[in-house]
C-alpha atoms as a PDB file:
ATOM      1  CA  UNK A   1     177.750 143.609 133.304  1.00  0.00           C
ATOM      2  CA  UNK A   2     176.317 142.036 130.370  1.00  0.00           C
ATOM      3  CA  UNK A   3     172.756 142.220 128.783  1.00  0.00           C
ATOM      4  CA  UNK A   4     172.359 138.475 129.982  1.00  0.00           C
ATOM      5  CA  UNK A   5     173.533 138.837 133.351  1.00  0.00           C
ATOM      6  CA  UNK A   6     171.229 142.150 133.704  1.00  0.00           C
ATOM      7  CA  UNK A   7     168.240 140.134 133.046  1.00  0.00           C
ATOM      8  CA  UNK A   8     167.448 141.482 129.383  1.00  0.00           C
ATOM      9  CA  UNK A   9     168.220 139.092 126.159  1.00  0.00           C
ATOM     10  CA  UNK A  10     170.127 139.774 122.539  1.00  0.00           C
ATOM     11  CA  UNK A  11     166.483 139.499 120.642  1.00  0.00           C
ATOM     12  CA  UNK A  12     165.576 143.013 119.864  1.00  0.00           C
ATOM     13  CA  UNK A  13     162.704 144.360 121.655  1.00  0.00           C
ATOM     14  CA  UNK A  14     161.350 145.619 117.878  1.00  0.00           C
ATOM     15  CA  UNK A  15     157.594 145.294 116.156  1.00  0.00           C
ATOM     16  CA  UNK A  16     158.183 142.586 113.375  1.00  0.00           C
ATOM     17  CA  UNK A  17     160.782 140.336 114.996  1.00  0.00           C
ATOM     18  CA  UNK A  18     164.334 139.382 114.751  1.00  0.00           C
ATOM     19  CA  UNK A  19     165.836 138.471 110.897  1.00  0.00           C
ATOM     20  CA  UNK A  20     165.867 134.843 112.112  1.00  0.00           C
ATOM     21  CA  UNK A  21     161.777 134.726 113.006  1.00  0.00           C
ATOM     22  CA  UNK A  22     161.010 136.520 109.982  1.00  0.00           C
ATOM     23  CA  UNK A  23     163.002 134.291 107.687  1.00  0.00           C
ATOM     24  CA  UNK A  24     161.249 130.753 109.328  1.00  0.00           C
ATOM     25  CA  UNK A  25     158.225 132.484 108.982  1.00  0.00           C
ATOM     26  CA  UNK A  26     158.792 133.306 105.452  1.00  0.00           C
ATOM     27  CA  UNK A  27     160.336 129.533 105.085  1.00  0.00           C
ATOM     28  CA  UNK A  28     156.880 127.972 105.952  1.00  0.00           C
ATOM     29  CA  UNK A  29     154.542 130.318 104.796  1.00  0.00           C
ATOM     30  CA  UNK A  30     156.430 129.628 101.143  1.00  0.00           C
ATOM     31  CA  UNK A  31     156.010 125.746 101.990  1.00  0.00           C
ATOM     32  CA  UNK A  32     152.431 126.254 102.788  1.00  0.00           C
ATOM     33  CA  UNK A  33     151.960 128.325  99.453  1.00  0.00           C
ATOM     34  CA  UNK A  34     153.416 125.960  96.998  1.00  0.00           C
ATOM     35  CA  UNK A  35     151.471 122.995  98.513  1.00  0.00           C
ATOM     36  CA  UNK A  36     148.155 125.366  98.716  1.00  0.00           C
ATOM     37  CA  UNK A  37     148.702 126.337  95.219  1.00  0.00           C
ATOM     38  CA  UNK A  38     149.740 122.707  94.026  1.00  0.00           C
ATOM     39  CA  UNK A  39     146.685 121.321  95.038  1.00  0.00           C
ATOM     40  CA  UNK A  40     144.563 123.992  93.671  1.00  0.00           C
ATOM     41  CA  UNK A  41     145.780 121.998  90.432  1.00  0.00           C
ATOM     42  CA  UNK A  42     144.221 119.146  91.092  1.00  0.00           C
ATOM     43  CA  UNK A  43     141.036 119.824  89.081  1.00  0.00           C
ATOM     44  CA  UNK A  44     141.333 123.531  88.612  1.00  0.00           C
ATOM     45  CA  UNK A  45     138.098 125.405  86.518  1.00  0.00           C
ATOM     46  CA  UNK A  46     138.938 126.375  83.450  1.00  0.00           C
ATOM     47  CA  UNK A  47     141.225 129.233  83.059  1.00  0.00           C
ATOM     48  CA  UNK A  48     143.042 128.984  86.446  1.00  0.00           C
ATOM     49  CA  UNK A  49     146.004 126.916  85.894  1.00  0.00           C
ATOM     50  CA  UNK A  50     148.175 129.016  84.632  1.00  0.00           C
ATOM     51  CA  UNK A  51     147.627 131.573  87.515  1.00  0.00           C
ATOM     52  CA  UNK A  52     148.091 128.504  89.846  1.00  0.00           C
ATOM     53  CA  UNK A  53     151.132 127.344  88.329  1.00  0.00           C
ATOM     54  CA  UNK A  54     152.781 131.023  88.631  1.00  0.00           C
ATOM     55  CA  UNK A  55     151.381 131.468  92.501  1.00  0.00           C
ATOM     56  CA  UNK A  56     153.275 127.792  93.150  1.00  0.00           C
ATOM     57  CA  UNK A  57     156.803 128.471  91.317  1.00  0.00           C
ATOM     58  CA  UNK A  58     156.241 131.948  93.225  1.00  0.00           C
ATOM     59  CA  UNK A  59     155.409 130.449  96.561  1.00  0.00           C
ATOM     60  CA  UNK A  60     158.380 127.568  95.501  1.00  0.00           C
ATOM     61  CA  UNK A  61     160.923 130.862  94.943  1.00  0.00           C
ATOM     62  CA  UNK A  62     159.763 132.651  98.052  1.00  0.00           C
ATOM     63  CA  UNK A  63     161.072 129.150 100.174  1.00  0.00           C
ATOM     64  CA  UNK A  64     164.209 128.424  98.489  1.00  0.00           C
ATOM     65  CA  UNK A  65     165.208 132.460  99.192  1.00  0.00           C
ATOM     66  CA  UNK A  66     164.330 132.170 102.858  1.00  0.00           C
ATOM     67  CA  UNK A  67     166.116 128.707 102.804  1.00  0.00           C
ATOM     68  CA  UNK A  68     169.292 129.801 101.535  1.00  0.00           C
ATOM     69  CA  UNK A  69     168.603 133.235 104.210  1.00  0.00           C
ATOM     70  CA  UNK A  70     167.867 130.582 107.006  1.00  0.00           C
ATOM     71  CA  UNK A  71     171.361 129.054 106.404  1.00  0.00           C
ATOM     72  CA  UNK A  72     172.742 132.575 107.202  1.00  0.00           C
ATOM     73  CA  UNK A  73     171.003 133.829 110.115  1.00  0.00           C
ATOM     74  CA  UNK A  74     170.293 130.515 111.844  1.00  0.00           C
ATOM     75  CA  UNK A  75     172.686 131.203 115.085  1.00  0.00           C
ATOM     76  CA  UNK A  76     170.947 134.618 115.185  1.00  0.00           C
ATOM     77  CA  UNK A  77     168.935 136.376 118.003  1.00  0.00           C
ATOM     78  CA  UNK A  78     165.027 135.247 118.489  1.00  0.00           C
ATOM     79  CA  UNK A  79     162.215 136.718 119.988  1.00  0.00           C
ATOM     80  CA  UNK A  80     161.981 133.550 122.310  1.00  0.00           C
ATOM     81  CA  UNK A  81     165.021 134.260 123.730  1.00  0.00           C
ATOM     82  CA  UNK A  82     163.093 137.309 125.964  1.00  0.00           C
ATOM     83  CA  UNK A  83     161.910 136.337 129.280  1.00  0.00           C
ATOM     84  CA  UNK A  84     159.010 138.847 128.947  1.00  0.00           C
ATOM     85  CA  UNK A  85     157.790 136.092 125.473  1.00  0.00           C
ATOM     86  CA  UNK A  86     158.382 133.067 127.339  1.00  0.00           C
ATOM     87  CA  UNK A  87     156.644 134.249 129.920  1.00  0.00           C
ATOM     88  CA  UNK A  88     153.764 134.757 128.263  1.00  0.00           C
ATOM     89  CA  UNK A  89     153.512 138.919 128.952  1.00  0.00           C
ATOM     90  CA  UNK A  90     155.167 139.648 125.509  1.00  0.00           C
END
């Protein structure tokens, strides 16, 4: 009998999530970074761009990495693939 047929799913049942939710969720929290950081820049006090400009090519690096990571684990297990999560009881 099969894990599917049993009534339990391929997503781990782990604290942290599966490689594929981590990866989106390092995907858009790098998106939200470089555009947080970019428009910091808009009229930045004095002394700050420079830290501003590292925090966005940081934020830019940490999205292309979990782009490139997406492309690898994108037909992998996810944590909305449990019952007990869509359920709402997760």
């Amino acid at each position: 009998m099969s894990a599917v047929a049993a009534g339990r799913s391929r997503a781990p049942e782990r604290a942290g999530g599966t490689p594929r939710d981590l990866t989106v969720t390092a995907l858009i929290l790098g998106i939200a970074g470089a555009l947080w950081f970019g428009w910091g820049q808009a009229q930045p006090p004095a002394g700050w761009s420079l830290p501003l400009s590292i925090g966005m090519l940081a934020a830019i690096a940490v999205a292309v990495v979990a782009g490139i990571r997406m492309c690898r684990v994108r037909h992998g297990a996810t944590a909305m693939e449990s019952r007990r999560v869509r359920s709402g009881r997760g």
